[in-house]
C-alpha atoms as a PDB file:
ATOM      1  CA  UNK A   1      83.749  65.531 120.330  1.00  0.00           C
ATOM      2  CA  UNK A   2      86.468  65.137 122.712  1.00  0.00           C
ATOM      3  CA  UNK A   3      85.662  67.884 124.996  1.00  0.00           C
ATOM      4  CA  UNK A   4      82.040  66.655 127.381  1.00  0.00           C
ATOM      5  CA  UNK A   5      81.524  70.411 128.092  1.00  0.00           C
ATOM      6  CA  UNK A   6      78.775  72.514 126.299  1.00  0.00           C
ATOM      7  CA  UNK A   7      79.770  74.612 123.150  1.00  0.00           C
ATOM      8  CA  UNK A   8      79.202  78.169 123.740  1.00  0.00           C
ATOM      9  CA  UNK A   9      81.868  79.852 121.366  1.00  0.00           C
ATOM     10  CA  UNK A  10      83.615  79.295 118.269  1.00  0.00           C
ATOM     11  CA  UNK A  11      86.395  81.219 117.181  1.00  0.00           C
ATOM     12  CA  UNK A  12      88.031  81.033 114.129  1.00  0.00           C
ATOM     13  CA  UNK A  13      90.578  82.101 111.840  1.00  0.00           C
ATOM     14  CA  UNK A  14      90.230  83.999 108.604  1.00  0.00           C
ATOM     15  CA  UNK A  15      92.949  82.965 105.627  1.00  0.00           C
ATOM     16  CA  UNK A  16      93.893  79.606 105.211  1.00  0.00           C
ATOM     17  CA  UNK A  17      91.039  78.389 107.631  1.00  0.00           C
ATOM     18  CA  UNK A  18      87.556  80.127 107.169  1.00  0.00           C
ATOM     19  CA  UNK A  19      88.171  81.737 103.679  1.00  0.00           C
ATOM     20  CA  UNK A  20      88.805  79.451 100.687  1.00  0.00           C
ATOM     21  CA  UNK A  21      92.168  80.275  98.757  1.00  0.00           C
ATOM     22  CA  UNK A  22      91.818  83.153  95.498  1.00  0.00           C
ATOM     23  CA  UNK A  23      94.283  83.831  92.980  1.00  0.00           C
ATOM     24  CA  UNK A  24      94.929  86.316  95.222  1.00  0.00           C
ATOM     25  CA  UNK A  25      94.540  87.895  98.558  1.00  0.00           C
ATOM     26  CA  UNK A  26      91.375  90.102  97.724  1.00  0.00           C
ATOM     27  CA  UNK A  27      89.993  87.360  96.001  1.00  0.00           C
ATOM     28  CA  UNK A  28      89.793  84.720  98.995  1.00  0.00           C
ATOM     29  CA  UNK A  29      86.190  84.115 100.294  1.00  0.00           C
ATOM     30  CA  UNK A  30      83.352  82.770 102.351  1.00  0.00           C
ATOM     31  CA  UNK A  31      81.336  80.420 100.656  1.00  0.00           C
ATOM     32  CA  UNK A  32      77.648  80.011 100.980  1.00  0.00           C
ATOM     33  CA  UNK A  33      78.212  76.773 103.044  1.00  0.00           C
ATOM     34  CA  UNK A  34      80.313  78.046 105.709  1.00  0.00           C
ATOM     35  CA  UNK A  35      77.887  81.345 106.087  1.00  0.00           C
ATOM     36  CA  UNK A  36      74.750  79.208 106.319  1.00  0.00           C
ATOM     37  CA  UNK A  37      76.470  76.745 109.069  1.00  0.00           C
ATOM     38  CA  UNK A  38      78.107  79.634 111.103  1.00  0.00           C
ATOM     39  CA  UNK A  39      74.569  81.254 111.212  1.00  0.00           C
ATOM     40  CA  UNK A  40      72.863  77.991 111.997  1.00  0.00           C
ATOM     41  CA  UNK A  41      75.315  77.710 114.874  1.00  0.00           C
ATOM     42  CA  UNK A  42      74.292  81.457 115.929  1.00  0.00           C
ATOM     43  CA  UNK A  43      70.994  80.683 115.464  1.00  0.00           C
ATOM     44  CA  UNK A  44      71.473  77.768 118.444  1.00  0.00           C
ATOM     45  CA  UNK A  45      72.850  79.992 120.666  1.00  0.00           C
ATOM     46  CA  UNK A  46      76.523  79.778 119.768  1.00  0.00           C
ATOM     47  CA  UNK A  47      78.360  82.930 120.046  1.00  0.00           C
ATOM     48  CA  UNK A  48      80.896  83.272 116.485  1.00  0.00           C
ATOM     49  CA  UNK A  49      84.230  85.018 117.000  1.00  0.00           C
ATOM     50  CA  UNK A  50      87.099  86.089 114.084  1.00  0.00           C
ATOM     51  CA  UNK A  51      90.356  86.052 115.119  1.00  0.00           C
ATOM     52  CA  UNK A  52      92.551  87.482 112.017  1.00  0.00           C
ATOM     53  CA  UNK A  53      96.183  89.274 111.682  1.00  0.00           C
ATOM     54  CA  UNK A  54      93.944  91.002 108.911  1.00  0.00           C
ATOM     55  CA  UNK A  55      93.399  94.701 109.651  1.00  0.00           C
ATOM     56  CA  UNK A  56      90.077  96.324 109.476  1.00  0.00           C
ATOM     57  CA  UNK A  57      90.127  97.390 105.924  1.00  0.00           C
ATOM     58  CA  UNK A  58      90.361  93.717 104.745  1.00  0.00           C
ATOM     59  CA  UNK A  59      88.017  92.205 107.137  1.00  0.00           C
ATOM     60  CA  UNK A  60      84.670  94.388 107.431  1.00  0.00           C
ATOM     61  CA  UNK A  61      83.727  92.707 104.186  1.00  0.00           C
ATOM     62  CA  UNK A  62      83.877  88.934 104.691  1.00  0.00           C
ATOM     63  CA  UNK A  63      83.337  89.501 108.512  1.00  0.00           C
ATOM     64  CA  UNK A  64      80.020  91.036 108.210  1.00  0.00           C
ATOM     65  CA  UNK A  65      78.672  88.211 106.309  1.00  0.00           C
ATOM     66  CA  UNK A  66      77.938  86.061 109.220  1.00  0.00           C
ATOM     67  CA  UNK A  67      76.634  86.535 112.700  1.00  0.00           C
ATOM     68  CA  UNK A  68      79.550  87.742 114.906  1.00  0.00           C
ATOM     69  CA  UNK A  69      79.631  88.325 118.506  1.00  0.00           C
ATOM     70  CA  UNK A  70      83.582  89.793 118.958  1.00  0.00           C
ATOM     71  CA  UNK A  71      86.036  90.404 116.743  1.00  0.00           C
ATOM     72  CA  UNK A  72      89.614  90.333 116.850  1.00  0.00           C
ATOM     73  CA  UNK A  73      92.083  92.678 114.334  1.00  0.00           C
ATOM     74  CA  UNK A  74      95.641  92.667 113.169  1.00  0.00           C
ATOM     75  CA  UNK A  75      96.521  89.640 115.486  1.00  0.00           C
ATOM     76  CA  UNK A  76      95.117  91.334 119.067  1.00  0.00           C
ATOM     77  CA  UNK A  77      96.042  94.178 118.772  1.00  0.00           C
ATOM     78  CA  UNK A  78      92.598  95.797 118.096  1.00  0.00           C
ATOM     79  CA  UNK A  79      89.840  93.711 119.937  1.00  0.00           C
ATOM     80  CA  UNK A  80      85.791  94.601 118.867  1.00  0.00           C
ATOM     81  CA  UNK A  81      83.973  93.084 122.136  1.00  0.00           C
ATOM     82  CA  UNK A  82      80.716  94.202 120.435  1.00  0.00           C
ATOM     83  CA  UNK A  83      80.915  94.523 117.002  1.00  0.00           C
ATOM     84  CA  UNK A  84      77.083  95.837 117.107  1.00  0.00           C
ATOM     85  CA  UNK A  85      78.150  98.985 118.330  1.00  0.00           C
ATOM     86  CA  UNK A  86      81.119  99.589 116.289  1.00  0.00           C
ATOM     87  CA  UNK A  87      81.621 101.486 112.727  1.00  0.00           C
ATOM     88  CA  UNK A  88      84.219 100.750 110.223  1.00  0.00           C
ATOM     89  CA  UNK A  89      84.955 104.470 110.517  1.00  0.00           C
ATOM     90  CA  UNK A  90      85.453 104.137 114.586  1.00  0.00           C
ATOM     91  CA  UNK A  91      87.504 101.273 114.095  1.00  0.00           C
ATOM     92  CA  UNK A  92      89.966 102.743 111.599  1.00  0.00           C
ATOM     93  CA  UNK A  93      90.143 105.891 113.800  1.00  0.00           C
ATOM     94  CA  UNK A  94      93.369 106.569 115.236  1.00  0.00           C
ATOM     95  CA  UNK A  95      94.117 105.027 118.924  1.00  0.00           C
ATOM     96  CA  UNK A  96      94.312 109.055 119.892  1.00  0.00           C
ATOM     97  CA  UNK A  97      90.917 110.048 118.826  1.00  0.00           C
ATOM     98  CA  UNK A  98      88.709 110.856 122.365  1.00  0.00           C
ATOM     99  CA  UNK A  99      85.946 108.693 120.792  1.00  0.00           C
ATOM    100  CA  UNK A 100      87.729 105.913 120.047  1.00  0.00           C
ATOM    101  CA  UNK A 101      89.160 106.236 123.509  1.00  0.00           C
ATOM    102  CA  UNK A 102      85.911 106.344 124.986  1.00  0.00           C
ATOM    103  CA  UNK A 103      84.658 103.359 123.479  1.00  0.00           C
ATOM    104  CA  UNK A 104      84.629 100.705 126.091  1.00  0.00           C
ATOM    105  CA  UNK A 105      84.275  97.584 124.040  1.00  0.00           C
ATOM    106  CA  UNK A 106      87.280  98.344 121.872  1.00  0.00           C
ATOM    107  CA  UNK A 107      90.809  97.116 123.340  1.00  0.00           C
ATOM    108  CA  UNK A 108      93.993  98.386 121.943  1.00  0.00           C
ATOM    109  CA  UNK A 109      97.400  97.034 122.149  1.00  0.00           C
ATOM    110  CA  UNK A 110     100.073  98.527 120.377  1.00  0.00           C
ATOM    111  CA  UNK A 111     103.329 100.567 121.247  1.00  0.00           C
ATOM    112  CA  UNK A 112     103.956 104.289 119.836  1.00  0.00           C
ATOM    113  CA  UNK A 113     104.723 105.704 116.512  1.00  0.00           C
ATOM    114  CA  UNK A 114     107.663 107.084 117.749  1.00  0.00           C
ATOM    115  CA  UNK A 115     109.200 103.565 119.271  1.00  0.00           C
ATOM    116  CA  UNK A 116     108.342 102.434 115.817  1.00  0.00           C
ATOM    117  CA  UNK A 117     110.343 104.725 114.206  1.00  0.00           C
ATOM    118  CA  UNK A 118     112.978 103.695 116.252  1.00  0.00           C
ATOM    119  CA  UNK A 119     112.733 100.009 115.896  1.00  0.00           C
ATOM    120  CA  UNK A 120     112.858 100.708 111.826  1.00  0.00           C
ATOM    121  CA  UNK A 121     115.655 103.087 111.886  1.00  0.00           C
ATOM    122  CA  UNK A 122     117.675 100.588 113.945  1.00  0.00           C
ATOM    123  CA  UNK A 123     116.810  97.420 111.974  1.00  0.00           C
ATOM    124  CA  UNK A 124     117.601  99.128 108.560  1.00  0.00           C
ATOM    125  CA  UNK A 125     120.791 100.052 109.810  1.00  0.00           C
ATOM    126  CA  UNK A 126     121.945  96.577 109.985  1.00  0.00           C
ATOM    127  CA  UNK A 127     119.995  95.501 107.024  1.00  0.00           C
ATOM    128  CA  UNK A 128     119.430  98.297 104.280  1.00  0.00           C
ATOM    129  CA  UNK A 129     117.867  96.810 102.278  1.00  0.00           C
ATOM    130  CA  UNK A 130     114.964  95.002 104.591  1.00  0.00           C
ATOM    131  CA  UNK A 131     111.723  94.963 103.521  1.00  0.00           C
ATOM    132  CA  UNK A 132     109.486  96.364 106.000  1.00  0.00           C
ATOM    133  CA  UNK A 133     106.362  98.887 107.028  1.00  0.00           C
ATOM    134  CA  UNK A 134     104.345 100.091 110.056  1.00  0.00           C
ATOM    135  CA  UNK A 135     100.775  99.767 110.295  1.00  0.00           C
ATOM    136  CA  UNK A 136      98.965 102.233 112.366  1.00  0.00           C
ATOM    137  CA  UNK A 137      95.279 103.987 112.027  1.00  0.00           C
ATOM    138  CA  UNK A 138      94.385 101.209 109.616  1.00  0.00           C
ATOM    139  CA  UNK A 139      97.272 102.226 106.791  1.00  0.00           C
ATOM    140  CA  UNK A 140     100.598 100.820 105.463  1.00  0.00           C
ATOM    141  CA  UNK A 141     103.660 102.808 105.757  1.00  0.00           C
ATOM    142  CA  UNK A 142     105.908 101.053 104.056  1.00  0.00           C
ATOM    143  CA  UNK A 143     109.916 101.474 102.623  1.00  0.00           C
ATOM    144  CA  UNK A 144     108.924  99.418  99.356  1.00  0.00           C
ATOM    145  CA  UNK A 145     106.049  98.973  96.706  1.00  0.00           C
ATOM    146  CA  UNK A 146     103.657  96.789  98.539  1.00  0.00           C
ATOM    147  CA  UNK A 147     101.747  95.836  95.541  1.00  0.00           C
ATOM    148  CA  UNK A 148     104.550  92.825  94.935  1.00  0.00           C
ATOM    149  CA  UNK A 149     102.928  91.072  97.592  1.00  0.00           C
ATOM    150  CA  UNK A 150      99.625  92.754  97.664  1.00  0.00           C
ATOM    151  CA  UNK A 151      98.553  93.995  94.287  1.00  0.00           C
ATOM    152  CA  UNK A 152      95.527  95.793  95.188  1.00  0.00           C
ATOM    153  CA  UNK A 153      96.605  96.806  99.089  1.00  0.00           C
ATOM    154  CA  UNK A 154      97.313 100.722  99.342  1.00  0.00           C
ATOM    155  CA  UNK A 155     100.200 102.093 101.117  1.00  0.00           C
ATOM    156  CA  UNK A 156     102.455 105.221 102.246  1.00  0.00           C
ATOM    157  CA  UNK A 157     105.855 105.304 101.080  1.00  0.00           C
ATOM    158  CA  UNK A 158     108.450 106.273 104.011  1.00  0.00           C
ATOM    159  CA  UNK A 159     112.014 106.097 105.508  1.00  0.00           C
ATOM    160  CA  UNK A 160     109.709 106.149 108.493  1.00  0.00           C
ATOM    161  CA  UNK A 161     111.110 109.218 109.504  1.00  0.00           C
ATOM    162  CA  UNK A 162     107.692 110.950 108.741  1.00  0.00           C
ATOM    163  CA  UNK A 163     105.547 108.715 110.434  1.00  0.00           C
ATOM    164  CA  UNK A 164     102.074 110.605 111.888  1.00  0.00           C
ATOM    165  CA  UNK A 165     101.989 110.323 115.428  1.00  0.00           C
ATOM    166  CA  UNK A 166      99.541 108.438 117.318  1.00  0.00           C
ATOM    167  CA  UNK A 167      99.849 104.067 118.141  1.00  0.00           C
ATOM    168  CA  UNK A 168     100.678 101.944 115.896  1.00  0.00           C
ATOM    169  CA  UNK A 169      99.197  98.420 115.496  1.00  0.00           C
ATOM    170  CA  UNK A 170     102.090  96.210 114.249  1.00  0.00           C
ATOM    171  CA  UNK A 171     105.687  96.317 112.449  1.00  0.00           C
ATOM    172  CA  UNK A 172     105.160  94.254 109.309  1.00  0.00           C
ATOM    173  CA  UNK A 173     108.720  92.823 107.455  1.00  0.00           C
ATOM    174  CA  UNK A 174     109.424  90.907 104.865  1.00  0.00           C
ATOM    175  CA  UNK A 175     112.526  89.603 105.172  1.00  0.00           C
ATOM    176  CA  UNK A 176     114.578  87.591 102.318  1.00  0.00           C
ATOM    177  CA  UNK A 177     116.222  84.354 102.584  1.00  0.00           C
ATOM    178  CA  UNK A 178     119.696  85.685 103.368  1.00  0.00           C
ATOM    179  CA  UNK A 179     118.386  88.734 105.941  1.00  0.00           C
ATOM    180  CA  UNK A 180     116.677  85.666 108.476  1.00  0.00           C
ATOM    181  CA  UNK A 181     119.825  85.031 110.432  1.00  0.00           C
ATOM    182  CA  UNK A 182     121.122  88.468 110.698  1.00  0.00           C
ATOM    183  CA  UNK A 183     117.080  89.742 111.504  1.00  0.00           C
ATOM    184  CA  UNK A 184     116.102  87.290 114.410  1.00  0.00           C
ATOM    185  CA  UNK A 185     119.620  88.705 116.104  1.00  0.00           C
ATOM    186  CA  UNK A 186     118.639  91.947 115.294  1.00  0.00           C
ATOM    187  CA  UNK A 187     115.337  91.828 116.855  1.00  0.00           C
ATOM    188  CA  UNK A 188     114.187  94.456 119.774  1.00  0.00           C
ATOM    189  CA  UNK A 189     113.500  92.305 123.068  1.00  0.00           C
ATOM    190  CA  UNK A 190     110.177  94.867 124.084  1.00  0.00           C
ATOM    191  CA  UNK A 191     108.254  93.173 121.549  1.00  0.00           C
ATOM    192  CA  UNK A 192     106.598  89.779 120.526  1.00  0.00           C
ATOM    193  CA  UNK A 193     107.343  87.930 117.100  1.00  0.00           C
ATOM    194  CA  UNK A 194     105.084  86.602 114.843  1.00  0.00           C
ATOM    195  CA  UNK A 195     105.274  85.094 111.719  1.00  0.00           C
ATOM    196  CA  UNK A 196     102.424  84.517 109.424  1.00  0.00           C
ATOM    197  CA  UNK A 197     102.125  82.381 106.201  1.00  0.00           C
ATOM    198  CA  UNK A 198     105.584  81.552 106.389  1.00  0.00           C
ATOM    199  CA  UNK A 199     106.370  85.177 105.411  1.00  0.00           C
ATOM    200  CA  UNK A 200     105.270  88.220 106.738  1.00  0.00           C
ATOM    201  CA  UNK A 201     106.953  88.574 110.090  1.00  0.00           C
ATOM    202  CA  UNK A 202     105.203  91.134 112.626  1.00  0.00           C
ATOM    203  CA  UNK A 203     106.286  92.453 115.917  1.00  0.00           C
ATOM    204  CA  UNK A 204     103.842  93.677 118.462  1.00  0.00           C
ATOM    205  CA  UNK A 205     103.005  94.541 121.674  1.00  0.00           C
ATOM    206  CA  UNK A 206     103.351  91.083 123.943  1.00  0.00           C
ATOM    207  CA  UNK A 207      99.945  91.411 125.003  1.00  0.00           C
ATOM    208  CA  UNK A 208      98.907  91.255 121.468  1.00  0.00           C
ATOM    209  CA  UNK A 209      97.809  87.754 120.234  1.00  0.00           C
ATOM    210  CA  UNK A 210      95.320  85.253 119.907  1.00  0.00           C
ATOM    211  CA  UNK A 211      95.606  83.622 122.980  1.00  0.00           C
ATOM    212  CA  UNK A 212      95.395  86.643 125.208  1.00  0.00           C
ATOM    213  CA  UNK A 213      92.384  87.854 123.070  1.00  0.00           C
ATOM    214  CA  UNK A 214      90.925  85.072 123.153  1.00  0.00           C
ATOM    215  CA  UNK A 215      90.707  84.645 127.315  1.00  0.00           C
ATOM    216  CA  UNK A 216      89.708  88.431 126.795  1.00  0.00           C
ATOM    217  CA  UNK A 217      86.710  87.478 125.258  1.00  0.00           C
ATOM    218  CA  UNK A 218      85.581  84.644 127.001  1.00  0.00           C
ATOM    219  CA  UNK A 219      86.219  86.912 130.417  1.00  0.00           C
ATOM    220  CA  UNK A 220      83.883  90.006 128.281  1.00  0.00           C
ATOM    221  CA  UNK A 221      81.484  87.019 127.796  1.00  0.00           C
ATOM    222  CA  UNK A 222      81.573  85.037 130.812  1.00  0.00           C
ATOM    223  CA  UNK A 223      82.299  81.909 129.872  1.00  0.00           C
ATOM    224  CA  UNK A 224      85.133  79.514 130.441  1.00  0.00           C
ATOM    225  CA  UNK A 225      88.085  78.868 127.817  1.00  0.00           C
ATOM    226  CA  UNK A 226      86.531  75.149 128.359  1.00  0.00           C
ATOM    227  CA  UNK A 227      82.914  75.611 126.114  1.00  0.00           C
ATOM    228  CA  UNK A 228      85.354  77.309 123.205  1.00  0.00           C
ATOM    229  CA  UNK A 229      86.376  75.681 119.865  1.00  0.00           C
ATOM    230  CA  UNK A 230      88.839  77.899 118.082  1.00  0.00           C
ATOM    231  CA  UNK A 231      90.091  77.070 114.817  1.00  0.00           C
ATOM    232  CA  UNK A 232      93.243  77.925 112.550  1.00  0.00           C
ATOM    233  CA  UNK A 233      95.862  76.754 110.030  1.00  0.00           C
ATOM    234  CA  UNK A 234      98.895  79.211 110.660  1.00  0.00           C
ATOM    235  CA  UNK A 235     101.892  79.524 113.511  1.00  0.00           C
ATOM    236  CA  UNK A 236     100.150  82.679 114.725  1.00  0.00           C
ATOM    237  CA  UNK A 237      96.933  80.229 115.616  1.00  0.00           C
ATOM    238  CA  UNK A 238      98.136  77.756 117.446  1.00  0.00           C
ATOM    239  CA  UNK A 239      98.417  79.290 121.112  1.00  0.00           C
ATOM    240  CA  UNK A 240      94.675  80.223 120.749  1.00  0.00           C
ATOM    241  CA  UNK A 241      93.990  76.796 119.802  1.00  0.00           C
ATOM    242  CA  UNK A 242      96.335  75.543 123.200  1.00  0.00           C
ATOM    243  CA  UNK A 243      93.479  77.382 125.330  1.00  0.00           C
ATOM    244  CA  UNK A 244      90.591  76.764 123.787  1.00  0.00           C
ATOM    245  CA  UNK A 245      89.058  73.743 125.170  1.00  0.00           C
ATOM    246  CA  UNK A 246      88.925  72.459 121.444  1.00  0.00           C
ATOM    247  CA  UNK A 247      91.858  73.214 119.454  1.00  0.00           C
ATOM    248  CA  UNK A 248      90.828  72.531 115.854  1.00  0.00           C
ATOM    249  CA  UNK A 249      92.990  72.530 112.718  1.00  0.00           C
ATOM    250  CA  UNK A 250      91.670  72.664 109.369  1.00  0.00           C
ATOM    251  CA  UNK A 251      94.042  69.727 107.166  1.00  0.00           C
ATOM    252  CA  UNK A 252      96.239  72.119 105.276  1.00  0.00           C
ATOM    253  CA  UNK A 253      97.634  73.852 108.680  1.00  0.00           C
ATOM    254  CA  UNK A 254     101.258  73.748 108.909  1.00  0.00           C
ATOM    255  CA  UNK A 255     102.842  70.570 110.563  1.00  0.00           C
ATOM    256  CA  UNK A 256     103.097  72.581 114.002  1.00  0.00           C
ATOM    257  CA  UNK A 257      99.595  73.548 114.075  1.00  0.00           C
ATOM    258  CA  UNK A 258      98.429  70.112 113.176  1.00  0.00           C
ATOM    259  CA  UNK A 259     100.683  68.728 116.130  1.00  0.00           C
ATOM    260  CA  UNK A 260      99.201  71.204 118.785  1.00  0.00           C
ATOM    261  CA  UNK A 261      95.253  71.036 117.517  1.00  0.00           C
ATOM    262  CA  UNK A 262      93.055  68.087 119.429  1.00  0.00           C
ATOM    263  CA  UNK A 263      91.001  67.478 116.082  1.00  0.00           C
ATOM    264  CA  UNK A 264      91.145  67.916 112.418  1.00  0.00           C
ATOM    265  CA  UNK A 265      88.460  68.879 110.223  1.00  0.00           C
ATOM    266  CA  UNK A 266      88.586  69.166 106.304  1.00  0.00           C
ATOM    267  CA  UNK A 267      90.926  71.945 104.713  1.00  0.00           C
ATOM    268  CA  UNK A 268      89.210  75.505 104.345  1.00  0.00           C
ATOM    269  CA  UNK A 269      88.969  74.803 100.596  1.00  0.00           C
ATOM    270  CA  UNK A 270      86.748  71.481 101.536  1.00  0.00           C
ATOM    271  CA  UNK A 271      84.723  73.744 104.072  1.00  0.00           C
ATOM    272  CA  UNK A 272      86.321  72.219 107.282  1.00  0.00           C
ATOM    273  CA  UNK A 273      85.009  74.042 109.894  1.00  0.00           C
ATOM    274  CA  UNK A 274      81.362  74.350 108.203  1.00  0.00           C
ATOM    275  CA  UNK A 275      81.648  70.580 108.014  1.00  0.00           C
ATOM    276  CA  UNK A 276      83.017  70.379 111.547  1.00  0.00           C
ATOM    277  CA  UNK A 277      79.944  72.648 113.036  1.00  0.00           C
ATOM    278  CA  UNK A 278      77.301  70.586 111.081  1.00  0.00           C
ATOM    279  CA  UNK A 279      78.771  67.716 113.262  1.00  0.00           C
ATOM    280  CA  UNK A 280      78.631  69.759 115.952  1.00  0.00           C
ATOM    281  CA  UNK A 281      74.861  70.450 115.500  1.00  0.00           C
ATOM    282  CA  UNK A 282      73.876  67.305 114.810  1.00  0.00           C
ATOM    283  CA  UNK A 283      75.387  65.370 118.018  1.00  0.00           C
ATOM    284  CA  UNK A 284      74.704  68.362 120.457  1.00  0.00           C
END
């Protein structure tokens, strides 16, 4: 292993790194490998970490199938310090509810329904016809039929005039091949891009991304950014693998991730970073 400093957290990605590929979105998975070495790594005193631009709804699932010590939602913007004390139904509560408020290992960074409203109205007046939705409270409010790309996701049709209010979490579009140019011109300077799988674009709150959740977590935990080993595949990964004192791309990443990552382990669909920790184990 490159880095001579003790492993004390691992941190890893969801689709495209941890999960092997479905037919679909629902249908990507843990397999029985990568639970049994992610508990064995537990088990030696290795704190485990997910760091997904999944929201709740699509994580609790395959996240509570291994040992996890933090837990990090729809790309930083919803941070579970101690997912021990949490609930799916406090999680999925909205950002205004006094007992989510109250809950000191949650962290929340998102922007308000209202500025969201804003940002859509103003981006579909240069583009009509862009694809795009809000998600807030753990729901999809979106101006088109999301089951084209996700064919058993749930959402609220809107002009986004009707939004509820409270915080939302992320603006989620979709943009086609000819909207790109026009889009990244027409984008509002108060927030950060993202782009995941080559295709969902999401803006957000600055502070909300890997990296910062990531030095979050290691401050929560007390440990230095050094002793981490954070794995991805995506765009959206690779500043959290820049900080992590192991950067770690599974083989299918993109070119840019497998540029910035100090190692390479198999692809997700070869069990990478199962085969990776093994390693790990075995020459600790």
């Amino acid at each position: 292993m490159k880095n001579q400093h003790p492993l004390r957290l691992i941190v890893a990605d969801l689709d495209g790194t941890l999960l092997h590929d479905g037919v679909s979105f629902e249908t990507r998975a843990l397999t029985e490998r990568t639970i049994t070495a992610v508990t064995e790594a537990h088990d030696a005193g290795i704190r485990i970490a997910v760091a997904t631009a999944r929201p709740v709804r699509t994580s609790w699932d395959i996240v509570h199938q291994i040992p996890v010590d933090a837990c990090v939602y729809l790309n930083g913007a919803l941070i579970d310090l101690s997912p021990s004390q949490s609930s799916y139904a406090l999680l999925t509560a909205s950002s205004e509810d006094t007992h989510a408020q109250k809950s000191k290992h949650l962290r929340r960074f998102g922007f308000s329904s209202g500025r969201a409203r804003q940002v859509c109205t103003e981006l579909l007046s240069v583009i009509p016809n862009l694809r795009l939705g809000v998600v807030m409270n753990d729901q999809r409010y979106t101006n088109f039929d999301i089951h084209i790309i996700w064919p058993q996701e749930e959402c609220h049709l809107t002009d986004f005039t009707d939004l509820p209010q409270g915080r939302v979490d992320k603006i989620i579009i979709f943009p086609r091949k000819q909207e790109i140019t026009t889009l990244r011109a027409s984008l509002p300077r108060d927030f950060e891009l993202h782009i995941s799988e080559g295709s969902m674009w999401m803006l957000m709150n600055p502070q909300a991304n890997k990296r910062s959740a990531l030095q979050m977590m290691c401050a929560h935990m007390q440990l230095p950014l050094s002793q981490v080993a954070a794995f991805g595949d995506d765009a959206i990964d690779i500043s959290m693998l820049q900080a992590a004192g192991i950067g770690v791309a599974v083989s299918n990443a993109i070119p840019e991730v497998l540029r910035a990552a100090d190692q390479i382990c198999p692809s997700n669909n070869d069990d990478g970073v199962a085969e990776w920790i093994d390693t790990a184990l075995k020459t600790s």
